[in-house]
Protein backbone atom coordinates (compact mmCIF):
# COMPACT_ATOMS: atom_id res chain seq x y z
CA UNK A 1 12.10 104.05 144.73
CA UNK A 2 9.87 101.35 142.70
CA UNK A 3 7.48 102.04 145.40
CA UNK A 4 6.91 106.03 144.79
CA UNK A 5 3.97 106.23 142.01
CA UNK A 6 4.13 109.98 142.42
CA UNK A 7 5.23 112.32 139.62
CA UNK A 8 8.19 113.03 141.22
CA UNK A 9 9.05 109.25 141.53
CA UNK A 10 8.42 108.67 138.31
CA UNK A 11 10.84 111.50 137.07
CA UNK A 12 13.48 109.93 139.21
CA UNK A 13 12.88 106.81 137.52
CA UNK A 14 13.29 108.60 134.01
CA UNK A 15 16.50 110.60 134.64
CA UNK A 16 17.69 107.10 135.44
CA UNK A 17 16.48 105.47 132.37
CA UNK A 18 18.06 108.66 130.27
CA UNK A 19 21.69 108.13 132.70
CA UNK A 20 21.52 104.39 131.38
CA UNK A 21 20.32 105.12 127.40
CA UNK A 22 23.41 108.10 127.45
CA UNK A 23 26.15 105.60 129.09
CA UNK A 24 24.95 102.53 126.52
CA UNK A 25 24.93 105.38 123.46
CA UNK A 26 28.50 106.76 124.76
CA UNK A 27 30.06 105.45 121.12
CA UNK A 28 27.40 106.39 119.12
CA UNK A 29 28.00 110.27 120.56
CA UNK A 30 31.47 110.84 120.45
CA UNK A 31 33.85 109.30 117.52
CA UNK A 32 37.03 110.40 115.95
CA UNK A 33 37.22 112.24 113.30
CA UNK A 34 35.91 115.79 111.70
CA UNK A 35 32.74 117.59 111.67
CA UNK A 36 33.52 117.39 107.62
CA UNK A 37 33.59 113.71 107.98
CA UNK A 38 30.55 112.91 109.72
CA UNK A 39 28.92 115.54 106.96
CA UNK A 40 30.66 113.66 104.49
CA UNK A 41 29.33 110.30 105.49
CA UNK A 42 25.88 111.33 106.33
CA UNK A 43 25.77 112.39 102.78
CA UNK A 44 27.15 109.40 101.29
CA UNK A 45 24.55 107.34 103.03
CA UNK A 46 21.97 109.82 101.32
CA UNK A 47 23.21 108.79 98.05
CA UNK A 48 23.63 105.57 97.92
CA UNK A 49 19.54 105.44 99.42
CA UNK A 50 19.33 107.51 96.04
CA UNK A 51 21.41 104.67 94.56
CA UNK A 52 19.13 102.22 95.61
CA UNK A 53 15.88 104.12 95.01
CA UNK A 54 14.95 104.77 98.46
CA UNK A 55 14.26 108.54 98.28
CA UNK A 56 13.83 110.55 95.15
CA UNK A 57 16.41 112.90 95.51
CA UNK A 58 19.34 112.42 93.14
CA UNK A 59 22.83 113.30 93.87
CA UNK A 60 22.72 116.68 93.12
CA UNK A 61 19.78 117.16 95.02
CA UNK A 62 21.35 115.87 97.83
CA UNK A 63 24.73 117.97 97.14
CA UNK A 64 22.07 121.08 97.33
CA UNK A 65 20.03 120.29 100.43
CA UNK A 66 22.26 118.71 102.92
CA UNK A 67 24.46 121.42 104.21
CA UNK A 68 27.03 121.77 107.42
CA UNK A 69 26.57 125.39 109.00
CA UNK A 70 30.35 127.25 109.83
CA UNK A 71 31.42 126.72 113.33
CA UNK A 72 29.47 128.74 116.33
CA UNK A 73 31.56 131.01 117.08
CA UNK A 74 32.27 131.62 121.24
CA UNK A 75 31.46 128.13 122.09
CA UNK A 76 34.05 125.88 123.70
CA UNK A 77 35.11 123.48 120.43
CA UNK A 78 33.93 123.85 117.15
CA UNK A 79 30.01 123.77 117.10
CA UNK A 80 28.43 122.69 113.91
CA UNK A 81 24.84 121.89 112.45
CA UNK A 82 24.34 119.16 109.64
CA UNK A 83 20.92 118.99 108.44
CA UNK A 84 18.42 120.05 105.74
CA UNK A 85 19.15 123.74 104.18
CA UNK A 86 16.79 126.89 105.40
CA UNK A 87 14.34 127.42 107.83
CA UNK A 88 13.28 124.84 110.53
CA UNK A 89 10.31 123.30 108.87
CA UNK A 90 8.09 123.54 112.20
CA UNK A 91 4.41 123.84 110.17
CA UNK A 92 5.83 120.71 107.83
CA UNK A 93 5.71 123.00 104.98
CA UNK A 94 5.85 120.23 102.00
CA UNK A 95 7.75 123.44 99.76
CA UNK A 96 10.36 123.90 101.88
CA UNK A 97 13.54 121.51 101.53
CA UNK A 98 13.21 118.13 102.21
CA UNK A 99 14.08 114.41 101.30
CA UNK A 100 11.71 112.17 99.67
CA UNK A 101 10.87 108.56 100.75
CA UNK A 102 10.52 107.23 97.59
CA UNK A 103 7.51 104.09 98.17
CA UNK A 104 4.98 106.64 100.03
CA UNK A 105 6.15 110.24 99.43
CA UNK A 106 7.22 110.72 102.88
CA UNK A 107 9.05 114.20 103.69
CA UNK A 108 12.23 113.45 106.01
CA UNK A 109 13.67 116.67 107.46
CA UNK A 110 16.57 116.58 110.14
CA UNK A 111 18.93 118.67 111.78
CA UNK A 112 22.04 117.44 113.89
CA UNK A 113 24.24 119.53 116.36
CA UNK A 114 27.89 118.59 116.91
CA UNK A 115 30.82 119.73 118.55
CA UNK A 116 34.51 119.03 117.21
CA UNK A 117 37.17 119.14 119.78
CA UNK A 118 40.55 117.38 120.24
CA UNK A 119 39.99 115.05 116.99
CA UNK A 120 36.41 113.72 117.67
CA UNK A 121 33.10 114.90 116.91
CA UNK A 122 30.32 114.74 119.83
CA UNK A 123 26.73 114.76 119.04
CA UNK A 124 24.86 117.16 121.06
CA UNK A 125 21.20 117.19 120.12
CA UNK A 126 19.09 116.07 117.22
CA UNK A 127 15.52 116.16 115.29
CA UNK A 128 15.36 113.68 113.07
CA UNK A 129 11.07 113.63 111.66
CA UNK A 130 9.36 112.10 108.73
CA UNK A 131 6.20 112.98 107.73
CA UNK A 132 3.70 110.72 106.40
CA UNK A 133 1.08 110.69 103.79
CA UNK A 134 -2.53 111.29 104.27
CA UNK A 135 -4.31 108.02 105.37
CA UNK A 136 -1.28 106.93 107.31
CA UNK A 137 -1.96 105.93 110.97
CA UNK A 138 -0.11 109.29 112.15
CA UNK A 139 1.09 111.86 110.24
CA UNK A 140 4.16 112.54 111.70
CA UNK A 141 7.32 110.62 113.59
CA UNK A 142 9.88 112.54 115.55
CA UNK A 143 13.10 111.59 117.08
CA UNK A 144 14.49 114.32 119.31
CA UNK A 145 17.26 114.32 121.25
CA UNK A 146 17.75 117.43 123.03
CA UNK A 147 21.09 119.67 124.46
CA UNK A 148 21.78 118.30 127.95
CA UNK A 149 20.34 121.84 129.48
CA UNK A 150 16.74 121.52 127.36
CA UNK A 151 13.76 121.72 129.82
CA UNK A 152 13.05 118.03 128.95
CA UNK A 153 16.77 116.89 130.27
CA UNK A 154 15.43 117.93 133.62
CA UNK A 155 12.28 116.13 132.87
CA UNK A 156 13.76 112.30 131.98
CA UNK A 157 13.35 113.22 128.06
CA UNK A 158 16.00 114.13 126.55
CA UNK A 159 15.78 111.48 124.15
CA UNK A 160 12.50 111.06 123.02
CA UNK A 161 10.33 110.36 120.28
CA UNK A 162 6.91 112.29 118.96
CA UNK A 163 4.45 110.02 117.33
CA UNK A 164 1.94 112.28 115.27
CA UNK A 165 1.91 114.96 117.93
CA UNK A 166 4.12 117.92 119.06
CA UNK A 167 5.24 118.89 122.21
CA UNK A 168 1.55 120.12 123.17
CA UNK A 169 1.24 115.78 122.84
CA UNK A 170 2.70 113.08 123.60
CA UNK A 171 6.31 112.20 123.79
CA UNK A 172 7.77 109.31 125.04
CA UNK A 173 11.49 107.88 125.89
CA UNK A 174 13.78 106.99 123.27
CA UNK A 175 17.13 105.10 122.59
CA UNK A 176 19.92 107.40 121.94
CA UNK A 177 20.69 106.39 118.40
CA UNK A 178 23.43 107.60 115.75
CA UNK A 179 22.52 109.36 112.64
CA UNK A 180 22.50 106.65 110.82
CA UNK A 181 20.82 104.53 112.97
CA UNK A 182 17.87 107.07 113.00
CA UNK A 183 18.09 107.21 109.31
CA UNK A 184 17.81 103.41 108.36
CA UNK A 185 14.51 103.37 110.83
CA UNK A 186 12.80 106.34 108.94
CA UNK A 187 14.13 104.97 105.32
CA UNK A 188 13.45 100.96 106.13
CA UNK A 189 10.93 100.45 109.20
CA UNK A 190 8.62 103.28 109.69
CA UNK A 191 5.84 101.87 107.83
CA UNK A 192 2.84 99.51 107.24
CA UNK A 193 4.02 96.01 108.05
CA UNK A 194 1.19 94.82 106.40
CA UNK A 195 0.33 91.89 109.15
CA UNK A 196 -2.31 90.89 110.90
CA UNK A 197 -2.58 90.31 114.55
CA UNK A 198 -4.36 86.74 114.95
CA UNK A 199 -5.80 85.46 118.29
């Protein structure tokens, strides 16, 4: 299969990558616990970056923006969003809610989908993106992972990531990473390192 440089060879090859990120991410998707729990500690973590004056947004802030959505109903388990209140920011609409990356200004907006069943929580899909400042070398990051049935699941993507484009773009394969995981990478890494490549 190394062999086949076709597009259809090279789809294998990503459905195989994606089989291999989801069976190395298998704890970070599925944990014990409650939907309110997860919520809980994805807020916590919020406020102690407040804490430690990593985003703007003060407790209350946070207490006002992050919301969990009421169970789905018809769907097999109890199917939840956790993410920023309102709309879907798709235009990156700097009025609508958002968290604040305190050292640039950055706008982090996120949404998560989980499923509670049998005493865990399973993370179905995700959109984690931060947008940048003007004069930044893109203006946008995106982590997506998409439902197992999205049009990109069929094409190797599930998990992917968006680097100053949309889907019209460029998007290449990502880790599968936990919430938390995503969030210390937009908070602590997405950003000028400030080095400079010598010969």
């Amino acid at each position: 299969m190394a062999l086949d440089v076709s597009r259809e060879g090279a789809r294998m090859r990503l459905h195989s990558l994606q089989a291999r990120l989801l069976q190395a991410s298998h704890a970070v998707f599925v944990s014990s616990g409650t939907s309110d729990a997860l919520f809980a500690s994805i807020r916590n973590y919020l406020s102690r970056a407040s804490d430690q004056k990593l985003i703007d947004d003060n407790p209350r802030d946070i207490r006002a923006k992050l919301v969990i959505s009421d169970p789905v109903p018809d769907v097999p388990g109890s199917t939840h969003s956790i993410g920023i209140a309102g709309p879907r920011n798709f235009r990156r609409d700097p009025t609508l809610p958002h968290f604040t990356r305190r050292f640039d200004k950055a706008r982090l907006d996120f949404q998560i989908s989980i499923r509670e069943t049998g005493g865990q929580v399973e993370i179905l899909a995700y959109v984690f993106e931060l947008t940048l400042p003007a004069g930044a070398p893109f203006p946008f990051v995106r982590f997506d992972l998409n439902h197992d049935k999205h049009p990109n699941a069929f094409l190797g993507l599930r998990s992917h990531l968006h680097l100053g484009t949309d889907d019209d773009g460029y998007s290449v394969p990502s880790a599968m990473l936990s919430p938390f995981e995503v969030l210390d990478i937009v908070l602590h890494r997405v950003r000028a390192g400030g080095r400079v490549r010598s010969i």
